[in-house]
Protein backbone atom coordinates (compact mmCIF):
# COMPACT_ATOMS: atom_id res chain seq x y z
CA UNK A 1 1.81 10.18 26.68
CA UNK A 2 -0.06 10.10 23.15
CA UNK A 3 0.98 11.90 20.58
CA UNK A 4 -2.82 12.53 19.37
CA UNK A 5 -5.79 13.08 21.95
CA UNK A 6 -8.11 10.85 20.90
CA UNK A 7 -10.47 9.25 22.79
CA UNK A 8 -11.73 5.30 22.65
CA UNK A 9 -14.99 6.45 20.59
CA UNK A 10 -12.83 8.55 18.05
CA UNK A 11 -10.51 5.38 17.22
CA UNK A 12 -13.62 3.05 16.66
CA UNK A 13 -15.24 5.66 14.85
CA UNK A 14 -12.42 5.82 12.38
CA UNK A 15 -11.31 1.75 12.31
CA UNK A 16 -15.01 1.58 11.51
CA UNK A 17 -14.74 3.77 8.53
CA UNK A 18 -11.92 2.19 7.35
CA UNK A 19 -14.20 -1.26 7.29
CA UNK A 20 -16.89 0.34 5.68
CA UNK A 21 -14.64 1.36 2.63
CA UNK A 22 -12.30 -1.05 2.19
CA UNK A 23 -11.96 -4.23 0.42
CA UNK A 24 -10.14 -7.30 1.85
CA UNK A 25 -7.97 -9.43 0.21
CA UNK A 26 -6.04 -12.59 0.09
CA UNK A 27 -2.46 -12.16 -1.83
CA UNK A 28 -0.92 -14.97 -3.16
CA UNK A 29 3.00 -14.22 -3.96
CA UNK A 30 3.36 -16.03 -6.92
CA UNK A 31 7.16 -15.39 -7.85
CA UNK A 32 9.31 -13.24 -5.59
CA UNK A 33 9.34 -9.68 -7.42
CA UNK A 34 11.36 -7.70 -3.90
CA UNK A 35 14.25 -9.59 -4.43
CA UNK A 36 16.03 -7.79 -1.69
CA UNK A 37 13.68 -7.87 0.53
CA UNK A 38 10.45 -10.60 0.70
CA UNK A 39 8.61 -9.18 3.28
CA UNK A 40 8.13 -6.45 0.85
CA UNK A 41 6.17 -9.63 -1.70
CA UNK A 42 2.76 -9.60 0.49
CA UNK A 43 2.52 -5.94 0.13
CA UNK A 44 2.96 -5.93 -3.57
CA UNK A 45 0.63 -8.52 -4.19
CA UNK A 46 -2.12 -7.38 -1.97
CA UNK A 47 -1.71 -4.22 -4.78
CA UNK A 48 -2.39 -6.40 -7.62
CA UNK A 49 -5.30 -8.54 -5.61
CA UNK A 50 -6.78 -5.28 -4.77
CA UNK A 51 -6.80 -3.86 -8.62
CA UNK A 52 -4.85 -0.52 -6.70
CA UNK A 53 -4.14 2.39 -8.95
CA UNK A 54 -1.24 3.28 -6.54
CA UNK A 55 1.11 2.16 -3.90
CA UNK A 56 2.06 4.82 -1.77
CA UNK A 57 5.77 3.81 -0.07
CA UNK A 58 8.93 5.75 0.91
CA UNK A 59 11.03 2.29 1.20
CA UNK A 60 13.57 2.57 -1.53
CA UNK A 61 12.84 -1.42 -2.33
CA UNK A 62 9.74 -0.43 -3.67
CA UNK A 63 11.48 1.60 -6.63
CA UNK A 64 13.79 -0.60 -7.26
CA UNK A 65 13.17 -1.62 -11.47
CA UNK A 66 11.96 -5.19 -10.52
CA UNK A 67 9.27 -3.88 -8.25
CA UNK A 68 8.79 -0.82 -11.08
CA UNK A 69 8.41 -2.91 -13.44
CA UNK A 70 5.98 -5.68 -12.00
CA UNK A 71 3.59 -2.78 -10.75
CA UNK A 72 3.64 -1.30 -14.47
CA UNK A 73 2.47 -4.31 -15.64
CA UNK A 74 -0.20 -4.66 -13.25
CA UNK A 75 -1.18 -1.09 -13.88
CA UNK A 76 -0.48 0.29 -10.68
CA UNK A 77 1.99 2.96 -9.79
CA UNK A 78 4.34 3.48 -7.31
CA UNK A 79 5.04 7.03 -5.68
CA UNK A 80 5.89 8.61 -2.19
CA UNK A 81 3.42 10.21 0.40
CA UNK A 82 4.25 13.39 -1.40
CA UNK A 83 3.82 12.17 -4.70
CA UNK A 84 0.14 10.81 -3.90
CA UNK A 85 -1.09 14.38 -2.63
CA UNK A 86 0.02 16.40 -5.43
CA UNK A 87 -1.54 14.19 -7.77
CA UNK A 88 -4.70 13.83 -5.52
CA UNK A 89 -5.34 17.70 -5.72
């Protein structure tokens, strides 16, 4: 059973949305900066290829000074779920 009832038509409608405002991009991990974890390198760099203002994660790796650090320099800050919606109101 689905958690959420919706229907075929709601799920395109909303993938669709995301399309329409969002901009793709190609990362290119230059030098490892999640040194404990590199899976975590795409999803920093796609960040920085995207000019993001924020990354929103709850993975500890993503705070760790390295990753802090990188993203300050690239102008983008990191901060939880929580974090993002106080600051979005």
């Amino acid at each position: 059973m689905f958690q959420y009832k919706l229907t075929d038509a709601d799920i395109s409608e909303h993938v669709e949305l995301l399309r329409a405002r969002s901009d793709l991009v190609e990362p290119v991990v230059h030098t490892p900066v999640a040194l404990s974890y590199a899976n975590d390198d795409p999803v920093i760099y796609t960040a920085v290829a995207g000019r993001a203002d924020v990354l929103c994660a709850i993975d500890k790796d993503f705070y760790r000074p390295t990753v802090l650090g990188f993203c300050k320099e690239n102008g983008i800050e990191v901060m939880t779920d929580v974090e993002l919606l106080h600051k979005l109101r």
